[in-house]
C-alpha atoms as a PDB file:
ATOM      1  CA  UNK A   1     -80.575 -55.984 -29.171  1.00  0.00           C
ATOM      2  CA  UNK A   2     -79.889 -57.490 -32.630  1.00  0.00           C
ATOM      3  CA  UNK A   3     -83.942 -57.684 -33.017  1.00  0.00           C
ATOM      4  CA  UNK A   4     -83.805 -53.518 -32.236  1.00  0.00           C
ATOM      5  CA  UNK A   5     -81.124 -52.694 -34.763  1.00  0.00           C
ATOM      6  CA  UNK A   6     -83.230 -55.286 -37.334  1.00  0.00           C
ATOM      7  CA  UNK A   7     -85.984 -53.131 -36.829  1.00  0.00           C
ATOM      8  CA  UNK A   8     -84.507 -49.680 -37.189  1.00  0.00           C
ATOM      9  CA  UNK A   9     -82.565 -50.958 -40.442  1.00  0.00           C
ATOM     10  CA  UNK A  10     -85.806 -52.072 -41.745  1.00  0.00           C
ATOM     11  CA  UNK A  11     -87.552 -48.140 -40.794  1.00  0.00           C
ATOM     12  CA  UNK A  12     -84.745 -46.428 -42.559  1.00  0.00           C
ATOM     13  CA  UNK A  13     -85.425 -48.452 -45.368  1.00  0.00           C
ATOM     14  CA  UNK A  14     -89.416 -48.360 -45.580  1.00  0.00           C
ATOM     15  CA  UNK A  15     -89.061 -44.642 -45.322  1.00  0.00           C
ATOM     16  CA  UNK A  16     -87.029 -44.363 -48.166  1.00  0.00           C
ATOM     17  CA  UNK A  17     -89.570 -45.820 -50.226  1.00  0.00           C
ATOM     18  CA  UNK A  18     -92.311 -42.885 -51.775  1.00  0.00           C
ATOM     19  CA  UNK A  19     -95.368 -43.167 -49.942  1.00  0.00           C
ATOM     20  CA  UNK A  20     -98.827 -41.601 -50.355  1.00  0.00           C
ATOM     21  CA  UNK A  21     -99.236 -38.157 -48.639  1.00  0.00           C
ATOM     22  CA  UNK A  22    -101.625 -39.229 -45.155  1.00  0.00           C
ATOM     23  CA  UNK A  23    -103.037 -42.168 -46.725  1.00  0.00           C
ATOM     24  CA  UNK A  24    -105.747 -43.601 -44.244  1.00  0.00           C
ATOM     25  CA  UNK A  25    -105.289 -40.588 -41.848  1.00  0.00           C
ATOM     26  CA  UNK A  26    -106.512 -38.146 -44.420  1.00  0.00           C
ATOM     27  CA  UNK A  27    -110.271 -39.471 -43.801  1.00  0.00           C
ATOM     28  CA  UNK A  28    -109.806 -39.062 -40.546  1.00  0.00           C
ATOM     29  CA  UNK A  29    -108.709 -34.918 -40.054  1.00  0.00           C
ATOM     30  CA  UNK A  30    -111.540 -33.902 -42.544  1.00  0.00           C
ATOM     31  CA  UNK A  31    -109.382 -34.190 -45.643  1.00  0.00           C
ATOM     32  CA  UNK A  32    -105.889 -32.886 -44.408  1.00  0.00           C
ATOM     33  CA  UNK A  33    -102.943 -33.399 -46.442  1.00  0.00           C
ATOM     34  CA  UNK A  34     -99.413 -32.857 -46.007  1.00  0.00           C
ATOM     35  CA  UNK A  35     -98.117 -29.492 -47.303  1.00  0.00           C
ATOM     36  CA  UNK A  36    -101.339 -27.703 -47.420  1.00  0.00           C
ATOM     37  CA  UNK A  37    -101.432 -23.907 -46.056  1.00  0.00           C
ATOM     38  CA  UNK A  38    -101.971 -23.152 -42.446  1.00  0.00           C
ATOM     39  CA  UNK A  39    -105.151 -21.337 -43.850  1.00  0.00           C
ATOM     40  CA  UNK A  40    -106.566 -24.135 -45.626  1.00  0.00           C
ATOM     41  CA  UNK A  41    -105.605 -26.372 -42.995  1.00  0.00           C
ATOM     42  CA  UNK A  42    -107.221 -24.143 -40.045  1.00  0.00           C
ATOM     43  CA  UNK A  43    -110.279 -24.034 -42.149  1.00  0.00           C
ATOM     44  CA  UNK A  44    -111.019 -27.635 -42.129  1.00  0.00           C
ATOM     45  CA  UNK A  45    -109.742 -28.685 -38.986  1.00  0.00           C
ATOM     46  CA  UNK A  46    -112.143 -26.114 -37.301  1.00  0.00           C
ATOM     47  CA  UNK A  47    -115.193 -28.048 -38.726  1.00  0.00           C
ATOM     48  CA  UNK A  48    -114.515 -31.045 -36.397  1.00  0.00           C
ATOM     49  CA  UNK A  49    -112.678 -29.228 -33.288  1.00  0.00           C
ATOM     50  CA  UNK A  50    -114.341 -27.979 -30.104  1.00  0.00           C
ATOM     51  CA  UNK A  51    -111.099 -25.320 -30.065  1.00  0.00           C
ATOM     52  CA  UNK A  52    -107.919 -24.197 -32.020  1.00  0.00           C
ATOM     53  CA  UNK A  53    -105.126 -22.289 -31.579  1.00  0.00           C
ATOM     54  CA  UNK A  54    -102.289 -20.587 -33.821  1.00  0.00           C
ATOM     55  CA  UNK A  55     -99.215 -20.211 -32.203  1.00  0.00           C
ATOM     56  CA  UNK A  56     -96.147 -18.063 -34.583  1.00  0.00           C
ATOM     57  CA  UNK A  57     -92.884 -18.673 -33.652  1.00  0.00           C
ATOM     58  CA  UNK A  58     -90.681 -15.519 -33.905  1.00  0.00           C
ATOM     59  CA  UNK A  59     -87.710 -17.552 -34.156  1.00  0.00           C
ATOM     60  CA  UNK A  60     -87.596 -21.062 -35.767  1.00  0.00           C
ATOM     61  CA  UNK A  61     -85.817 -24.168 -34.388  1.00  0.00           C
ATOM     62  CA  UNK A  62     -87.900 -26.741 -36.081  1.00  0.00           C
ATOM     63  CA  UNK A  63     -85.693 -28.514 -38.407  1.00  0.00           C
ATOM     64  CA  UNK A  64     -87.997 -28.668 -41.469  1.00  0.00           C
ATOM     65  CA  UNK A  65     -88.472 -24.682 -41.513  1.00  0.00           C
ATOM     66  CA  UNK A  66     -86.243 -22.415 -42.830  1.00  0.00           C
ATOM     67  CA  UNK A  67     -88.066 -19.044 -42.298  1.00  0.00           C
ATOM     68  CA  UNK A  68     -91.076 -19.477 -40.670  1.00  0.00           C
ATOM     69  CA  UNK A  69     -92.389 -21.926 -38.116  1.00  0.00           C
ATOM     70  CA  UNK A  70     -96.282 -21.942 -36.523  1.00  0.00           C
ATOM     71  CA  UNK A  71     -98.153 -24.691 -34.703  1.00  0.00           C
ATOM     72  CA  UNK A  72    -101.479 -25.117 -34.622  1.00  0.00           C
ATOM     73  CA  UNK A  73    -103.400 -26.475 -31.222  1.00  0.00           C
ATOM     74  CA  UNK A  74    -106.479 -28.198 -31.151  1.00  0.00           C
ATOM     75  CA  UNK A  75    -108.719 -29.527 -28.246  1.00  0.00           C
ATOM     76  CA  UNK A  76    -111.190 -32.082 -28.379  1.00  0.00           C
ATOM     77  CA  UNK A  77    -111.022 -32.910 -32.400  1.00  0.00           C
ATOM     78  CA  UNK A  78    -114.574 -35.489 -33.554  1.00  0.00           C
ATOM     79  CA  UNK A  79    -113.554 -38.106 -35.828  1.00  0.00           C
ATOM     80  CA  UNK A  80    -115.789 -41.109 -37.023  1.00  0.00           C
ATOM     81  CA  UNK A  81    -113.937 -43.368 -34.623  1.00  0.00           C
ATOM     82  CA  UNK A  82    -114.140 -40.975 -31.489  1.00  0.00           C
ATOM     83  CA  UNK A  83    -112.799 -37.750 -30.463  1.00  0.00           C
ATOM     84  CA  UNK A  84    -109.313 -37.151 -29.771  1.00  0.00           C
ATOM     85  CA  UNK A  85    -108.656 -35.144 -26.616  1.00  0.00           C
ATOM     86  CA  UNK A  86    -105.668 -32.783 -28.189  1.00  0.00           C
ATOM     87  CA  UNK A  87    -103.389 -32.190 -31.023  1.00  0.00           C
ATOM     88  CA  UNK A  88    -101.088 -29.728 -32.560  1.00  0.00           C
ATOM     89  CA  UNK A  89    -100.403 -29.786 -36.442  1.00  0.00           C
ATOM     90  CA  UNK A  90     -96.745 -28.165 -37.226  1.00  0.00           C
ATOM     91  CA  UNK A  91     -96.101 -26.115 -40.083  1.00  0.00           C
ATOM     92  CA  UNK A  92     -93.085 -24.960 -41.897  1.00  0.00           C
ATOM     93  CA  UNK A  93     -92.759 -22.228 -44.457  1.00  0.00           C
ATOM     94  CA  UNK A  94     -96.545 -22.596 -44.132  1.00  0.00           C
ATOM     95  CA  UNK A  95     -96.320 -26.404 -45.260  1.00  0.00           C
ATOM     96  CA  UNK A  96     -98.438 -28.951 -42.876  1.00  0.00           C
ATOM     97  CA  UNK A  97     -95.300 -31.246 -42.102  1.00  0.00           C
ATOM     98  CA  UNK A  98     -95.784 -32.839 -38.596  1.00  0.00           C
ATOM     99  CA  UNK A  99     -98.879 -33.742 -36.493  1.00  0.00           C
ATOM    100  CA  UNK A 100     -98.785 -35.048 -33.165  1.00  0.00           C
ATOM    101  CA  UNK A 101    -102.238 -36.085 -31.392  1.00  0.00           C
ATOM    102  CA  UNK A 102    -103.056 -37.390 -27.399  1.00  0.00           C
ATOM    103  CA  UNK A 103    -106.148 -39.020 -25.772  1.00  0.00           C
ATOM    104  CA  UNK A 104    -108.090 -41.862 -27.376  1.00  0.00           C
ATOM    105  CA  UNK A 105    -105.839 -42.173 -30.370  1.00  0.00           C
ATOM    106  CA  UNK A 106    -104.980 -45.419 -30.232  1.00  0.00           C
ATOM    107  CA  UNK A 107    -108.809 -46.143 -30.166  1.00  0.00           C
ATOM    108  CA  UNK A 108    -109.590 -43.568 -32.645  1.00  0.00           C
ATOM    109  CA  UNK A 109    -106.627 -43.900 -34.873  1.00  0.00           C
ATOM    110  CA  UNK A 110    -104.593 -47.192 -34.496  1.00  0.00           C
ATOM    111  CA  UNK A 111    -106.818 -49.622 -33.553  1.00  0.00           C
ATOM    112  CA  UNK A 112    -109.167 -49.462 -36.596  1.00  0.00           C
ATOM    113  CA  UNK A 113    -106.178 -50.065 -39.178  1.00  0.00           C
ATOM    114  CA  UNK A 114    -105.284 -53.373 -40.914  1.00  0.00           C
ATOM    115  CA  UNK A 115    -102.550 -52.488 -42.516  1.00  0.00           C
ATOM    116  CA  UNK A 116     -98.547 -53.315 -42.279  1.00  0.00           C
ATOM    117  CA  UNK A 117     -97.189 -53.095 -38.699  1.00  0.00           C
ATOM    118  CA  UNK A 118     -94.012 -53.085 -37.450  1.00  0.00           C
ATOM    119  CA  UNK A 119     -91.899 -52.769 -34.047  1.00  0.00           C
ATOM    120  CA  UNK A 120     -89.366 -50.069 -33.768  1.00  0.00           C
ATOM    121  CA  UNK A 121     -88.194 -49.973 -29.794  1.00  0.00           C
ATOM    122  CA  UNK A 122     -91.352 -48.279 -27.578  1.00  0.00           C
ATOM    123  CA  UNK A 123     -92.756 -47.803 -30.994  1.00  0.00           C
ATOM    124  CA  UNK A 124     -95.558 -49.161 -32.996  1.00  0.00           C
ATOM    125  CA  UNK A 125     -94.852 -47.596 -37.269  1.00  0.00           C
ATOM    126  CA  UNK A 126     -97.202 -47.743 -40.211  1.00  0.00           C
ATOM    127  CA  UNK A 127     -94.784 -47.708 -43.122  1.00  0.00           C
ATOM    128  CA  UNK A 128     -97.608 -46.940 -45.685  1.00  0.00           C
ATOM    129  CA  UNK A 129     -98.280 -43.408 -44.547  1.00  0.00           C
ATOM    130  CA  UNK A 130     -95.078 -43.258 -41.159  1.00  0.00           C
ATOM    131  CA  UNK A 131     -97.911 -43.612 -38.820  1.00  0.00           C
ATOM    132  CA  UNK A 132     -95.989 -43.629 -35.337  1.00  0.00           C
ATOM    133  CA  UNK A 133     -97.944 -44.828 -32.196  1.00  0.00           C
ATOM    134  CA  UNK A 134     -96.728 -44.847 -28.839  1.00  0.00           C
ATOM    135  CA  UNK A 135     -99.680 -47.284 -27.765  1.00  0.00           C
ATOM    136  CA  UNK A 136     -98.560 -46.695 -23.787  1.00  0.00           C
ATOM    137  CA  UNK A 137     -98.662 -43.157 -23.486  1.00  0.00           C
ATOM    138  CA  UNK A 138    -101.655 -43.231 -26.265  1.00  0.00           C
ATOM    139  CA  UNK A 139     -99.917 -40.807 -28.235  1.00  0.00           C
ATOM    140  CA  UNK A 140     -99.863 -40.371 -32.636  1.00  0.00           C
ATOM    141  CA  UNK A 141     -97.869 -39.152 -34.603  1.00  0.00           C
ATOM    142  CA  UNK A 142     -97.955 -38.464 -38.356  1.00  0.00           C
ATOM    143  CA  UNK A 143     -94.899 -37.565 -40.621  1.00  0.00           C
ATOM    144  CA  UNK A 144     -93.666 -36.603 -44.040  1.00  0.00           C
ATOM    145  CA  UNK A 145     -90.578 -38.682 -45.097  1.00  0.00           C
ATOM    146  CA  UNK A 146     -88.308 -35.559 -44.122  1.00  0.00           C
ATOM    147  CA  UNK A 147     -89.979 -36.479 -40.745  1.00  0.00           C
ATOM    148  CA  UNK A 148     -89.181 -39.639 -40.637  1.00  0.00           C
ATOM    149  CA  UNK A 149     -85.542 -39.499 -41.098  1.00  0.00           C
ATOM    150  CA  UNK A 150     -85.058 -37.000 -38.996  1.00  0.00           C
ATOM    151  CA  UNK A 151     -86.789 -39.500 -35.921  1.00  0.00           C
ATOM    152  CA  UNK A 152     -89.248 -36.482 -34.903  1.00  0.00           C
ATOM    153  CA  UNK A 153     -91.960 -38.744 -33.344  1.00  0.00           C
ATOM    154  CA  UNK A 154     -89.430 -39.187 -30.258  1.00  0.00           C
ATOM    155  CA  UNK A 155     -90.340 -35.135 -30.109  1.00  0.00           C
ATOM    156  CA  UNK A 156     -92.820 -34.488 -28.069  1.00  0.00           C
ATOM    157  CA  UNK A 157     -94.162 -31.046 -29.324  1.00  0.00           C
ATOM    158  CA  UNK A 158     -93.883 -28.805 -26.132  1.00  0.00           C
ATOM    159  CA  UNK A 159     -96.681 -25.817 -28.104  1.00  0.00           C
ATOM    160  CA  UNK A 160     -99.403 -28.426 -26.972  1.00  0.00           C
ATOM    161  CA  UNK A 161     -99.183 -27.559 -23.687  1.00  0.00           C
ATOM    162  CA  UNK A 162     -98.299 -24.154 -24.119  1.00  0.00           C
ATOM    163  CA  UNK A 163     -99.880 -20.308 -25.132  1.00  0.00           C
ATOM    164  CA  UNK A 164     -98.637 -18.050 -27.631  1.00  0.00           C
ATOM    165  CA  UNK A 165     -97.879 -16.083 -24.448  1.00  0.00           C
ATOM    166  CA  UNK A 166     -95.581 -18.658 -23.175  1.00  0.00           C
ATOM    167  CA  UNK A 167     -93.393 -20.204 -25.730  1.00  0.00           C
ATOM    168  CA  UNK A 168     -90.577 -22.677 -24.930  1.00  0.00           C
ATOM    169  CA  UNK A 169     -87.050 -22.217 -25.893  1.00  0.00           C
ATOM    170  CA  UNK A 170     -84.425 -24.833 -26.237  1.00  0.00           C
ATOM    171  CA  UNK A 171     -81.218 -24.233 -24.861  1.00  0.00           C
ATOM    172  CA  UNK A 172     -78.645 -24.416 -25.323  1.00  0.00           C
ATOM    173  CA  UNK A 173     -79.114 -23.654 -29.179  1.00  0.00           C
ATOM    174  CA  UNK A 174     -75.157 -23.168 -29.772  1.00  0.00           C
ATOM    175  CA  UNK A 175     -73.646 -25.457 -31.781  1.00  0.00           C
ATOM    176  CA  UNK A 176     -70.217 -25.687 -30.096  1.00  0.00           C
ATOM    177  CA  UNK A 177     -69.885 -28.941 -29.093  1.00  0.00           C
ATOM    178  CA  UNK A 178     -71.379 -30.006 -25.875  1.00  0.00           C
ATOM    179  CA  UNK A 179     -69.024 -30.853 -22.716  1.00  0.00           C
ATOM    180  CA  UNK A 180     -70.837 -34.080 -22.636  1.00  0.00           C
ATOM    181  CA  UNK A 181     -69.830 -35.166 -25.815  1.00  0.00           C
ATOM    182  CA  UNK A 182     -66.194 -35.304 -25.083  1.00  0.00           C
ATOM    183  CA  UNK A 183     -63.968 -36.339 -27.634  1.00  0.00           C
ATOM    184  CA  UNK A 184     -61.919 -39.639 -26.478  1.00  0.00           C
ATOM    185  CA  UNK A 185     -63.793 -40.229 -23.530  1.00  0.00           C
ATOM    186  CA  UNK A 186     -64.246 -43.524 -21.947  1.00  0.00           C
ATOM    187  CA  UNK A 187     -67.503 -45.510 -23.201  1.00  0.00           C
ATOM    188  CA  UNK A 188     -68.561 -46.396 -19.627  1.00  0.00           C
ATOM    189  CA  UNK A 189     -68.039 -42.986 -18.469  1.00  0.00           C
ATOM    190  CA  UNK A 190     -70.039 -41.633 -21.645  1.00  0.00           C
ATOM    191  CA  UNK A 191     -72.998 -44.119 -21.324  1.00  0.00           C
ATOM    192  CA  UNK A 192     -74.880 -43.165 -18.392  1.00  0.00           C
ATOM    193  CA  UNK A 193     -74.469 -39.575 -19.520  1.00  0.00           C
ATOM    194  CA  UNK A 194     -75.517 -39.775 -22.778  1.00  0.00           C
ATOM    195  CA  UNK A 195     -79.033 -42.154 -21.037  1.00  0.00           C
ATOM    196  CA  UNK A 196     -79.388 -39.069 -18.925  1.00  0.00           C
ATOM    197  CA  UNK A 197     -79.244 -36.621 -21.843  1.00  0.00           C
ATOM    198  CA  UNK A 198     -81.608 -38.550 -24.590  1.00  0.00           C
ATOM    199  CA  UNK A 199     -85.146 -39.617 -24.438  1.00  0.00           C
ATOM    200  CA  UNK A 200     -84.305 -43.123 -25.781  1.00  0.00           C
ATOM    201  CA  UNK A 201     -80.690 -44.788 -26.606  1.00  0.00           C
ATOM    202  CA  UNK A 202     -79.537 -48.266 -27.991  1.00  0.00           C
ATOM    203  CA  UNK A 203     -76.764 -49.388 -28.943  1.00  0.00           C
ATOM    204  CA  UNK A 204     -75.158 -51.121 -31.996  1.00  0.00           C
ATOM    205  CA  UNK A 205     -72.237 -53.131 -33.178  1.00  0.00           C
ATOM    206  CA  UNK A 206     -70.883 -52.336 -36.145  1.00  0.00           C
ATOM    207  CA  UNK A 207     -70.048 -54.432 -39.035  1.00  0.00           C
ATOM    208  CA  UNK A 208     -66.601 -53.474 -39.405  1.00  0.00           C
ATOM    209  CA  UNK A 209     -66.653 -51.629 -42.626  1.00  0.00           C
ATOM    210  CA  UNK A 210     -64.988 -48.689 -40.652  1.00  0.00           C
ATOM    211  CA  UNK A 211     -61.910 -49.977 -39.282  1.00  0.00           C
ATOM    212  CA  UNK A 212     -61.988 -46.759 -36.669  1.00  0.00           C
ATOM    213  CA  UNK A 213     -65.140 -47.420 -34.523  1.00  0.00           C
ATOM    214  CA  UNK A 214     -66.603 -51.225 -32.993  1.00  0.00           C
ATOM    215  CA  UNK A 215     -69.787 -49.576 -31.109  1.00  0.00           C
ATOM    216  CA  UNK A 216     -72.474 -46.942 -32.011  1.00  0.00           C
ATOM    217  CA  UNK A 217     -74.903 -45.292 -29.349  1.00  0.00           C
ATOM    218  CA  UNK A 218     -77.588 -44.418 -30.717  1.00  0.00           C
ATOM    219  CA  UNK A 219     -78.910 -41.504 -29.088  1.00  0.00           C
ATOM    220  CA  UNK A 220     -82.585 -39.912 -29.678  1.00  0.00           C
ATOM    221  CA  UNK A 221     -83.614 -36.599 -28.432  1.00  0.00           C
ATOM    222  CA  UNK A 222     -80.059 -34.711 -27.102  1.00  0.00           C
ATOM    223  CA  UNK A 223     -80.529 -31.306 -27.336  1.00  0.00           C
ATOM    224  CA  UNK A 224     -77.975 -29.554 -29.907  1.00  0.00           C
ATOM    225  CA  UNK A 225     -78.693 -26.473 -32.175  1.00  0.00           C
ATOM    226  CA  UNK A 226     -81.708 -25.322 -30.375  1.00  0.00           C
ATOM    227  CA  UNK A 227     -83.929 -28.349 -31.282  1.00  0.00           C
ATOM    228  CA  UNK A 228     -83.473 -32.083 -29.751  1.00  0.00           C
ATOM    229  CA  UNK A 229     -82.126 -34.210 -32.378  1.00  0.00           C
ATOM    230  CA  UNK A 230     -80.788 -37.889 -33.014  1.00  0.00           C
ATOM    231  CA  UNK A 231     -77.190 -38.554 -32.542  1.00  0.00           C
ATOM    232  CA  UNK A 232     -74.946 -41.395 -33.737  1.00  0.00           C
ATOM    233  CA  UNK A 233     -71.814 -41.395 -31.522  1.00  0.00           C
ATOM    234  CA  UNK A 234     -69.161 -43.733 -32.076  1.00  0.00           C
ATOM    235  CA  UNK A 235     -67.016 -45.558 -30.167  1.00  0.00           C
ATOM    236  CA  UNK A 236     -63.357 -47.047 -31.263  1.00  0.00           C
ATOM    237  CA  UNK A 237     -61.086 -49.431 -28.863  1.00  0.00           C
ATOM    238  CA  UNK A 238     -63.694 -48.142 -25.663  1.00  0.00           C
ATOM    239  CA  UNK A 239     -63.310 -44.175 -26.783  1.00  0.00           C
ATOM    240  CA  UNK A 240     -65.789 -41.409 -28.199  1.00  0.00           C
ATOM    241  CA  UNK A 241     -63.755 -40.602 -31.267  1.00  0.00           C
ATOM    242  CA  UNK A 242     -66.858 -39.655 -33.856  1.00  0.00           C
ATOM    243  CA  UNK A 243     -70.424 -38.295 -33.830  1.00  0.00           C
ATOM    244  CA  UNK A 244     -73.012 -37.829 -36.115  1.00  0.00           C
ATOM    245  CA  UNK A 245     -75.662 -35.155 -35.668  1.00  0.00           C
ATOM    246  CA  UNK A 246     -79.077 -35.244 -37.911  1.00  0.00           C
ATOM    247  CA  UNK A 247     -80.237 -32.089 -39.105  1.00  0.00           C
ATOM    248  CA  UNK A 248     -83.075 -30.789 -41.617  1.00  0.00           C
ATOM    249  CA  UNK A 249     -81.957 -29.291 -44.844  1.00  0.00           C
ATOM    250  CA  UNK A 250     -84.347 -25.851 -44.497  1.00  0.00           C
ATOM    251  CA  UNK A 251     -82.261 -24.974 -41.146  1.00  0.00           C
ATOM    252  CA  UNK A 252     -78.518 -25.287 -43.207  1.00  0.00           C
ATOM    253  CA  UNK A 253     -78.493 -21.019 -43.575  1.00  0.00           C
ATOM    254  CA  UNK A 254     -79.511 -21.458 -39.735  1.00  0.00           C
ATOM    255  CA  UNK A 255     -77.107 -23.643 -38.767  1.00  0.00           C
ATOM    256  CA  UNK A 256     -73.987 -22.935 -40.461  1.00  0.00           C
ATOM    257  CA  UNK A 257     -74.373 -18.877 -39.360  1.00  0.00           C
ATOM    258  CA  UNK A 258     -74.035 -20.966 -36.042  1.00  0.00           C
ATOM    259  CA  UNK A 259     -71.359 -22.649 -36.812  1.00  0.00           C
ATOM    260  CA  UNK A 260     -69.287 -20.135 -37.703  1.00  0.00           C
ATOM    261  CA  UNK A 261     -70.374 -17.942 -34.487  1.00  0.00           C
ATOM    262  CA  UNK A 262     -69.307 -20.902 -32.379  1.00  0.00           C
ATOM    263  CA  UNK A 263     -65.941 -21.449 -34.585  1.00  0.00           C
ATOM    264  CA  UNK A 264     -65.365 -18.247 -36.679  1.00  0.00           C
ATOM    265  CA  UNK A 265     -65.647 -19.041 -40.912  1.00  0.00           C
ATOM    266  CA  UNK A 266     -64.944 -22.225 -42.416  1.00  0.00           C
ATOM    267  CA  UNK A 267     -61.956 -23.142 -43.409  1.00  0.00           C
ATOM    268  CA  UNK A 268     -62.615 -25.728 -46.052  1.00  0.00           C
ATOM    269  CA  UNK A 269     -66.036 -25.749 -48.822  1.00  0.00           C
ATOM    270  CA  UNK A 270     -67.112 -27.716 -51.312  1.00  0.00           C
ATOM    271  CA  UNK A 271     -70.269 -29.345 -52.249  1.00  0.00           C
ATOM    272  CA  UNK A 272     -70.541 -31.553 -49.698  1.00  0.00           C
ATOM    273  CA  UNK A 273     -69.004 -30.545 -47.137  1.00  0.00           C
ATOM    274  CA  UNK A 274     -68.161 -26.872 -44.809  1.00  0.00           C
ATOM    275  CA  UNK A 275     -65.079 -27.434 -42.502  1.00  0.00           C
ATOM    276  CA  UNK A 276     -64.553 -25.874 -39.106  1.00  0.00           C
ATOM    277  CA  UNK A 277     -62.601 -26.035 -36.096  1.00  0.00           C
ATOM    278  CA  UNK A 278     -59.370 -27.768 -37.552  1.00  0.00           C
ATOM    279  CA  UNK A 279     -61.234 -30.523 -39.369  1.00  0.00           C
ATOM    280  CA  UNK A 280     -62.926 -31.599 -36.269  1.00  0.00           C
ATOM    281  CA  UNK A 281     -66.474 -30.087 -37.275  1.00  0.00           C
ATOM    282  CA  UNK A 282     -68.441 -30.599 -40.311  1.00  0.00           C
ATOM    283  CA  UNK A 283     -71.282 -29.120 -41.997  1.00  0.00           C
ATOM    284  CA  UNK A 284     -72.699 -32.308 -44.538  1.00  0.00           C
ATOM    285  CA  UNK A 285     -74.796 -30.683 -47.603  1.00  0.00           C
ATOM    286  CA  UNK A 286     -75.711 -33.743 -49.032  1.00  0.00           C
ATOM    287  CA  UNK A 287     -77.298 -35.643 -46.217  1.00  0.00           C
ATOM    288  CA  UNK A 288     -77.823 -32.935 -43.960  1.00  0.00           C
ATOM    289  CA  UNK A 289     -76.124 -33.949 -41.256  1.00  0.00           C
ATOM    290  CA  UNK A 290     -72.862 -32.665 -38.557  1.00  0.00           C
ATOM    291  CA  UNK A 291     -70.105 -34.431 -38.187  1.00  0.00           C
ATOM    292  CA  UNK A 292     -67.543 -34.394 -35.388  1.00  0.00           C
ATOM    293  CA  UNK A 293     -64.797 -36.090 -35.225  1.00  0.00           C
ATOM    294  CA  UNK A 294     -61.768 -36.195 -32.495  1.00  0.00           C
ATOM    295  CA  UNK A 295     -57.983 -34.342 -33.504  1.00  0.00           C
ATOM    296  CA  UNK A 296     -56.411 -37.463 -35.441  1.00  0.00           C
ATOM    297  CA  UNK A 297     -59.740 -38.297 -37.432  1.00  0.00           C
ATOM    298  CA  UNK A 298     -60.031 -34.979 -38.567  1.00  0.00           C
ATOM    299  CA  UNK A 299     -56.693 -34.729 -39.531  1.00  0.00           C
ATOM    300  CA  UNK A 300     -57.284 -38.226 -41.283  1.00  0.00           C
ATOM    301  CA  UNK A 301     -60.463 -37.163 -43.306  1.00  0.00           C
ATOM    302  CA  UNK A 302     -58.638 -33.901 -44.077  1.00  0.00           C
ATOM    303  CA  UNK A 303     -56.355 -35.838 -46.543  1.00  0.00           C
ATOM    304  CA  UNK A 304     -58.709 -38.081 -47.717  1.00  0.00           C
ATOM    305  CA  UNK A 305     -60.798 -35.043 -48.958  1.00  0.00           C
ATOM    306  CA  UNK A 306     -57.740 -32.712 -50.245  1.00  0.00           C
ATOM    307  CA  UNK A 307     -56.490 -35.611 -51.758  1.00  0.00           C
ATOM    308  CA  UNK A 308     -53.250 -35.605 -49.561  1.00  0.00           C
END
């Protein structure tokens, strides 16, 4: 365990650090770069796929778009190193921001670098250009740092699979706050539920810099706000009394007219933070993030932010 929490420190770091826009994997997609057009991108990504496929999503979820989401498909895609059997390229507000690519990648892709490697739980990373490879499932993914912190290579994009005449929806895409996330429930009660609601979850002692909380579980892929999303939820004396929720900054509008449908209008603003529901829900502006905390925290960080 303390090897995994090593190795996610260490992510969070390298992605912090400015890194070149596709580096090695820009040879390989005929000359694709991060934040390109969906034209320009189509254009080029044509010349070296057997198929492709635009699919427009009428109402965005992904949490780097603010107004317009599309995905691309493509089928059988020729690169140097082999052909990749599918792949779907993500855009937002007609930015190239996420790729995700199955079938001979790991041949195609991985296996020719020589770069930096590192471990990060099922994970194999890249930190030079956050090259994720699931090297079991032969899966790729390729991120911008937004991306990165946001953990979207434990998403696996459900538009590869689909047709523009059958999109998914994630439900629920409320953002009241689930019934599984129950505010001072018991940590062995919590656990298996929140295994059975995430795609992967490890845990981690704290340091004791917060005096409140001795465990966090942290939870990737739980469903929340219509998209599934990592979640930090802490545990004090055995008891769920705070958790964390990572958003995108381009869904705030999105998520706060959410907010205050599931809660009415805030009743605290400032430039960091949008209160709701007592002080027990938080909108964070600076990190992007939602907090929610149990009746006695809330009440706590209430006077610490008015100054009580």
């Amino acid at each position: 365990m303390k090897n995994k929490i090593k190795n996610v420190m260490l992510l969070f770091c390298l992605i912090s650090i400015p890194s070149s826009i596709f580096g090695q994997a820009e040879t390989i997609f005929n000359n694709i770069h991060f934040n390109e057009s969906l034209e320009i991108v189509n254009k080029k990504i044509k010349e070296i796929s057997e198929t492709t496929n635009v699919i427009n999503v009428e109402s965005p979820s992904f949490p780097l778009a603010a107004n317009k989401e599309a995905h691309l498909v493509c089928k059988n895609i020729k690169t140097k190193n082999g052909t990749i059997v599918e792949m779907v390229l993500t855009f937002a507000d007609d930015k190239l921001v996420y790729i995700e690519a199955h079938g001979n990648v790991i041949k195609s892709i991985v296996d020719i670098r020589e770069d930096k490697v590192m471990d990060y739980l099922i994970y194999k990373v890249y930190p030079s250009d956050l090259l994720v490879a699931n090297v079991e499932k032969d899966i790729v993914w390729m991120l911008t740092k937004d991306g990165g912190k946001l953990n979207l290579f434990t998403w696996n994009n459900p538009y590869l699979h689909s047709s523009s005449i059958s999109i998914p929806v994630y439900k629920p895409s409320s953002t009241k706050i689930p019934e599984f996330l129950k505010m001072n429930g018991e940590l062995d009660k919590l656990r298996p539920i929140l295994n059975e609601k995430s795609a992967l979850v490890f845990e981690e002692e704290l340091d004791g810099s917060d005096p409140t909380a001795q465990l966090q579980l942290n939870c990737l892929g739980i469903v929340y706000a219509g998209f599934p999303r990592s979640v930090e939820a802490r545990f004090g004396n055995g008891k769920l009394n705070t958790v964390w929720i990572l958003t995108g900054k381009p869904e705030e509008k999105r998520i706060r007219e959410r907010l205050i449908k599931s809660f009415g209008k805030s009743i605290y603003v400032n430039d960091k933070w949008e209160v709701f529901n007592n002080w027990q829900v938080y909108l964070r502006k600076d990190k992007t993030e939602i907090l929610l905390t149990n009746k006695a925290l809330g009440l706590e960080r209430k006077k610490e932010i008015l100054k009580l």
